[in-house]
C-alpha atoms as a PDB file:
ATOM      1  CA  UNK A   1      13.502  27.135  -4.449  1.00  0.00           C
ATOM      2  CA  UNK A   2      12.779  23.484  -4.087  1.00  0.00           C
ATOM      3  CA  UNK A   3      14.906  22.868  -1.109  1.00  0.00           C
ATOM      4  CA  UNK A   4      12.533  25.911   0.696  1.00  0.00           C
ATOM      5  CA  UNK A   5       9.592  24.473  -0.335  1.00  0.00           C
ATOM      6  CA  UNK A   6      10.876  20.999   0.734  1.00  0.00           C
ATOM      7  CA  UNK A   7      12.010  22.030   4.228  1.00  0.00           C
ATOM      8  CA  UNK A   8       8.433  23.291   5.101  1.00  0.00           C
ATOM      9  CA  UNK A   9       7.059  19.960   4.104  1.00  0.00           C
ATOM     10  CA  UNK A  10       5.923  18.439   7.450  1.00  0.00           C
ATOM     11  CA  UNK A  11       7.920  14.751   8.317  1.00  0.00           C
ATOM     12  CA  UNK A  12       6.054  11.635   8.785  1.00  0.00           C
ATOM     13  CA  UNK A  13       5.665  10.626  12.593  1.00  0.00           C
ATOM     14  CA  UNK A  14       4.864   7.443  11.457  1.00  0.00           C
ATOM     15  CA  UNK A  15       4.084   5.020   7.741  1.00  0.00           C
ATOM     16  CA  UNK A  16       2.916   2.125   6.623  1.00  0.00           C
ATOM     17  CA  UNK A  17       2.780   0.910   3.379  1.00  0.00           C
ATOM     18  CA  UNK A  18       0.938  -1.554   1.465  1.00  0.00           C
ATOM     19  CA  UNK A  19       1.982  -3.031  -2.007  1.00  0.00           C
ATOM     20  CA  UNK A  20      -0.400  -3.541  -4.325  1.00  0.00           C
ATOM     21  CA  UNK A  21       0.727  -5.095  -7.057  1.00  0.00           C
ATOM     22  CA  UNK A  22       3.498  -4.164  -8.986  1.00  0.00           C
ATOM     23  CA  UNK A  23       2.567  -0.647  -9.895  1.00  0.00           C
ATOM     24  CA  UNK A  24       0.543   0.625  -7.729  1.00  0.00           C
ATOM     25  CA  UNK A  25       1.719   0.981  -3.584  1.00  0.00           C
ATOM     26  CA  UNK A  26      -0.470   3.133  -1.155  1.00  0.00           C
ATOM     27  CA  UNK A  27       1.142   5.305   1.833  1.00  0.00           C
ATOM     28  CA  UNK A  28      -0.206   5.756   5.062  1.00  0.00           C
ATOM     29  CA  UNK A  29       1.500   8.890   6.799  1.00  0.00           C
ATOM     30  CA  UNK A  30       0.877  10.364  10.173  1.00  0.00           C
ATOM     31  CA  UNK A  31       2.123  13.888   9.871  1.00  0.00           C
ATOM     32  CA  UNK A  32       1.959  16.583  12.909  1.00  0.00           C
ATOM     33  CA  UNK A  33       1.722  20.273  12.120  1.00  0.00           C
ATOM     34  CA  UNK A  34       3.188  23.436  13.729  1.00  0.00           C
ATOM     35  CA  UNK A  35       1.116  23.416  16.480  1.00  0.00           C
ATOM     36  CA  UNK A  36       1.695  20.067  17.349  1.00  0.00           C
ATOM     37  CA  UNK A  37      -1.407  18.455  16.098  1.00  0.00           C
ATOM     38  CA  UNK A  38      -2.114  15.397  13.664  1.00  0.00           C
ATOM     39  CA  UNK A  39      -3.345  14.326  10.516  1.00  0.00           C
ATOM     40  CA  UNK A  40      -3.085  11.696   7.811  1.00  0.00           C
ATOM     41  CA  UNK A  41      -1.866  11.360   4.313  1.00  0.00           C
ATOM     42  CA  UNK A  42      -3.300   8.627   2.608  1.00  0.00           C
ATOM     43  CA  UNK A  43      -1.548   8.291  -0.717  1.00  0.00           C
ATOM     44  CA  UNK A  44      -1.867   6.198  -4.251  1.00  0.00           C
ATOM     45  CA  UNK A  45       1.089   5.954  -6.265  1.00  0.00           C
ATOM     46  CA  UNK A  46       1.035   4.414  -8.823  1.00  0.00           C
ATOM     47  CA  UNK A  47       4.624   3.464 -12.017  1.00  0.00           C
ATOM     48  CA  UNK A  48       3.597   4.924 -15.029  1.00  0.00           C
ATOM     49  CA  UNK A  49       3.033   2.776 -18.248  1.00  0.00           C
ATOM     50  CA  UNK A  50       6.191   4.557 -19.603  1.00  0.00           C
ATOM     51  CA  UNK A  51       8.085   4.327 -16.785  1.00  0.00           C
ATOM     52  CA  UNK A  52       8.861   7.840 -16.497  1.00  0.00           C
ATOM     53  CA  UNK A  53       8.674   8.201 -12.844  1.00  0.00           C
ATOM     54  CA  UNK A  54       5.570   7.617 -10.670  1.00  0.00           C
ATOM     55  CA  UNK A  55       1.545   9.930 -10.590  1.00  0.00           C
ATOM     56  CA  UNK A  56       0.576  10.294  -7.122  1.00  0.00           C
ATOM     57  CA  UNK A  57      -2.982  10.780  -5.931  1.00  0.00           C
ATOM     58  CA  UNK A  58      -3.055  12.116  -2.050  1.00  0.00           C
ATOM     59  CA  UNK A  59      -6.052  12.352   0.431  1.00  0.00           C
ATOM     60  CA  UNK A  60      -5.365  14.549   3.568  1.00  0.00           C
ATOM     61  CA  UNK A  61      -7.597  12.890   6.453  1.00  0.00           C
ATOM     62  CA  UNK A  62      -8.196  15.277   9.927  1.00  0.00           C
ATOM     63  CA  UNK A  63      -8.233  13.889  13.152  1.00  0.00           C
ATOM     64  CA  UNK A  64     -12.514  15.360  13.523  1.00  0.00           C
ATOM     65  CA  UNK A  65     -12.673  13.084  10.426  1.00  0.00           C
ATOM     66  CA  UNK A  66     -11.376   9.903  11.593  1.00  0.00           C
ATOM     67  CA  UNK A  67     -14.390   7.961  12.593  1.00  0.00           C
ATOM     68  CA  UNK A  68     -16.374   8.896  10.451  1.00  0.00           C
ATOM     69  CA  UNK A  69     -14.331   7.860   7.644  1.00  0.00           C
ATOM     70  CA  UNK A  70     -13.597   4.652   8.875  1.00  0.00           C
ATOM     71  CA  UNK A  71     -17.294   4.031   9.573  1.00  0.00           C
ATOM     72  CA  UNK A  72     -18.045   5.045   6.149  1.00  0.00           C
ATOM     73  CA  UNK A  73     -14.722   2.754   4.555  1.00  0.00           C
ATOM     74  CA  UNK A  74     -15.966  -0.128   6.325  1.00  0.00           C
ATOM     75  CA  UNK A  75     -19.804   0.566   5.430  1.00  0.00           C
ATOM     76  CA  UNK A  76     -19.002   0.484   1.833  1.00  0.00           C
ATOM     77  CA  UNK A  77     -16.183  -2.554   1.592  1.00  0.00           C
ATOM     78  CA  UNK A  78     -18.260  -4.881   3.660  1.00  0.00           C
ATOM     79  CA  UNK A  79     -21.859  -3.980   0.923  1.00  0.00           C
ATOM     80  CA  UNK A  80     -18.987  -4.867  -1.387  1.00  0.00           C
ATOM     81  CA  UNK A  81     -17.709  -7.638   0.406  1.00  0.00           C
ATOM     82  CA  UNK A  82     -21.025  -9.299   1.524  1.00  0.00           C
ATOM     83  CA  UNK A  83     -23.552  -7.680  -1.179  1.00  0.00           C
ATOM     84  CA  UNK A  84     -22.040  -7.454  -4.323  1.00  0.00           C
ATOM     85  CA  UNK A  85     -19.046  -9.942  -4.505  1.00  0.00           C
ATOM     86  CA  UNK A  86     -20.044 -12.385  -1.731  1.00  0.00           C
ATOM     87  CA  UNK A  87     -18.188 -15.463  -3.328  1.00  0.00           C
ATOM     88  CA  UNK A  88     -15.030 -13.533  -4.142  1.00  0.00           C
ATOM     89  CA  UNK A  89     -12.031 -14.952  -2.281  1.00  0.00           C
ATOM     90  CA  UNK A  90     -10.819 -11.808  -0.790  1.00  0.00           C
ATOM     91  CA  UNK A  91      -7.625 -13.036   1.050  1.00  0.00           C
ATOM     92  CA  UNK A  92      -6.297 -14.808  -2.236  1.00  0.00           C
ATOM     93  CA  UNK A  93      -4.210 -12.114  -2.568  1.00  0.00           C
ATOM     94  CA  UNK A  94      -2.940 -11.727   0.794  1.00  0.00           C
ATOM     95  CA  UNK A  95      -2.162 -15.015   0.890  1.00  0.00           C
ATOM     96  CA  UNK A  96       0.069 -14.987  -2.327  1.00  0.00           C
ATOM     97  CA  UNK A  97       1.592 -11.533  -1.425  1.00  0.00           C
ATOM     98  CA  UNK A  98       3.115 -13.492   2.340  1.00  0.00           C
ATOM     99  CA  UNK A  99       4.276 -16.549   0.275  1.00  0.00           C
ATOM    100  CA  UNK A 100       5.931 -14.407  -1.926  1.00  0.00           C
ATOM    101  CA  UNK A 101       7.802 -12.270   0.337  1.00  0.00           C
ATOM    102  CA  UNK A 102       8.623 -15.601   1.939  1.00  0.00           C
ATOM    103  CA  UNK A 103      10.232 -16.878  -0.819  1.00  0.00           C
ATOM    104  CA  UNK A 104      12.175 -13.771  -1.912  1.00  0.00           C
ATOM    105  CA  UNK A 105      13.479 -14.264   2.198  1.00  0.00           C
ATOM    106  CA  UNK A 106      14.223 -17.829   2.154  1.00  0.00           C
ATOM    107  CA  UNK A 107      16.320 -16.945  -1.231  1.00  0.00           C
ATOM    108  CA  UNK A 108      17.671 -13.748   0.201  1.00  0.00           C
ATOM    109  CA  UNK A 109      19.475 -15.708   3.329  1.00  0.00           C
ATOM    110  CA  UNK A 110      20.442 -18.418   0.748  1.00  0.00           C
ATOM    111  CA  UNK A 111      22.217 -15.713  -1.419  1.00  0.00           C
ATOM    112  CA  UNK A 112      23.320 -13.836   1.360  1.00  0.00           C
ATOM    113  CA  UNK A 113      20.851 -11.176   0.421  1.00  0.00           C
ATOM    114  CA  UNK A 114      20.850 -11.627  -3.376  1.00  0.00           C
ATOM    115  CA  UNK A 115      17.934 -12.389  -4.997  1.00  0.00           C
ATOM    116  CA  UNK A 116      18.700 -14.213  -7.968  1.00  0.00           C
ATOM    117  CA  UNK A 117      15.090 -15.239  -9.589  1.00  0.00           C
ATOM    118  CA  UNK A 118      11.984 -13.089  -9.756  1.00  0.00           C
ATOM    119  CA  UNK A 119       8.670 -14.578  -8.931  1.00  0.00           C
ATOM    120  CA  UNK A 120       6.099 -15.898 -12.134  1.00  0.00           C
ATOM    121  CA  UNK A 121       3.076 -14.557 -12.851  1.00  0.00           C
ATOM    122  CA  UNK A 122       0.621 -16.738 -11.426  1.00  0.00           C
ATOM    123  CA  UNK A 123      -3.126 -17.137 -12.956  1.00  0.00           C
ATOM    124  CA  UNK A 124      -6.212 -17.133 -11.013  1.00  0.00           C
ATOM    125  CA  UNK A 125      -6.798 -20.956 -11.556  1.00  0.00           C
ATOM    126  CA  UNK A 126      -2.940 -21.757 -10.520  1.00  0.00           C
ATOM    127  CA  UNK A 127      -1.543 -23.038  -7.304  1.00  0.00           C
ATOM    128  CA  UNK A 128       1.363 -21.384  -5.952  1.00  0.00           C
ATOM    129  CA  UNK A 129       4.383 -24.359  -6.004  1.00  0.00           C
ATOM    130  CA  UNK A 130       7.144 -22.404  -4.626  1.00  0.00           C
END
């Protein structure tokens, strides 16, 4: 029964993904439907504290939808961004994420793909030394 109900689940046309942290990733899918049309999947999921497997949160986004949605996303993030948290370094993040990723490379080619450290937690206040 679950291999029927899994075979009429539409395939991604195309994904991105975006880490966020190290529970939580969000899924961008572009999915196309019988008659050959397209939406989006936007979807949270997110390790659970007991680490029995993962709770998922999905948002199905229609292409009639589409600008008004991002309109709306950016509306809100930039009264965010420019209202409410104007000081708030917002590419902090971004910024640790890359050297991260670059370090995990740099000790991937050294260890011909084996990673043998994990990265340490890093405070607000600290400067990344790696």
């Amino acid at each position: 029964m679950d291999n029927e109900k899994n075979s009429n689940k539409p395939d991604s046309v195309y994904s991105k993904s975006v880490k966020a942290g190290r529970r939580r990733t969000y899924f961008f899918d572009v999915r196309q439907t019988k008659g050959d049309d397209f939406y989006l999947t936007l979807t949270e999921s997110t390790k659970r504290f007991n680490g029995d497997g993962y709770e998922r949160h999905k948002i199905f986004l229609y292409k009639e939808d589409f600008n008004r949605f991002i309109s709306s996303l950016e509306d809100v993030i930039n009264y965010v961004k420019t209202e409410l948290m104007p000081n708030y370094d917002y590419d902090e993040f971004t910024r640790r994420q890359e050297e991260w990723e670059a370090r995990m490379n740099e000790e991937g080619e050294e260890n011909n793909g084996v990673s043998t450290s994990s990265p340490r937690k890093v405070e607000s206040d600290d400067e990344i030394d790696w």
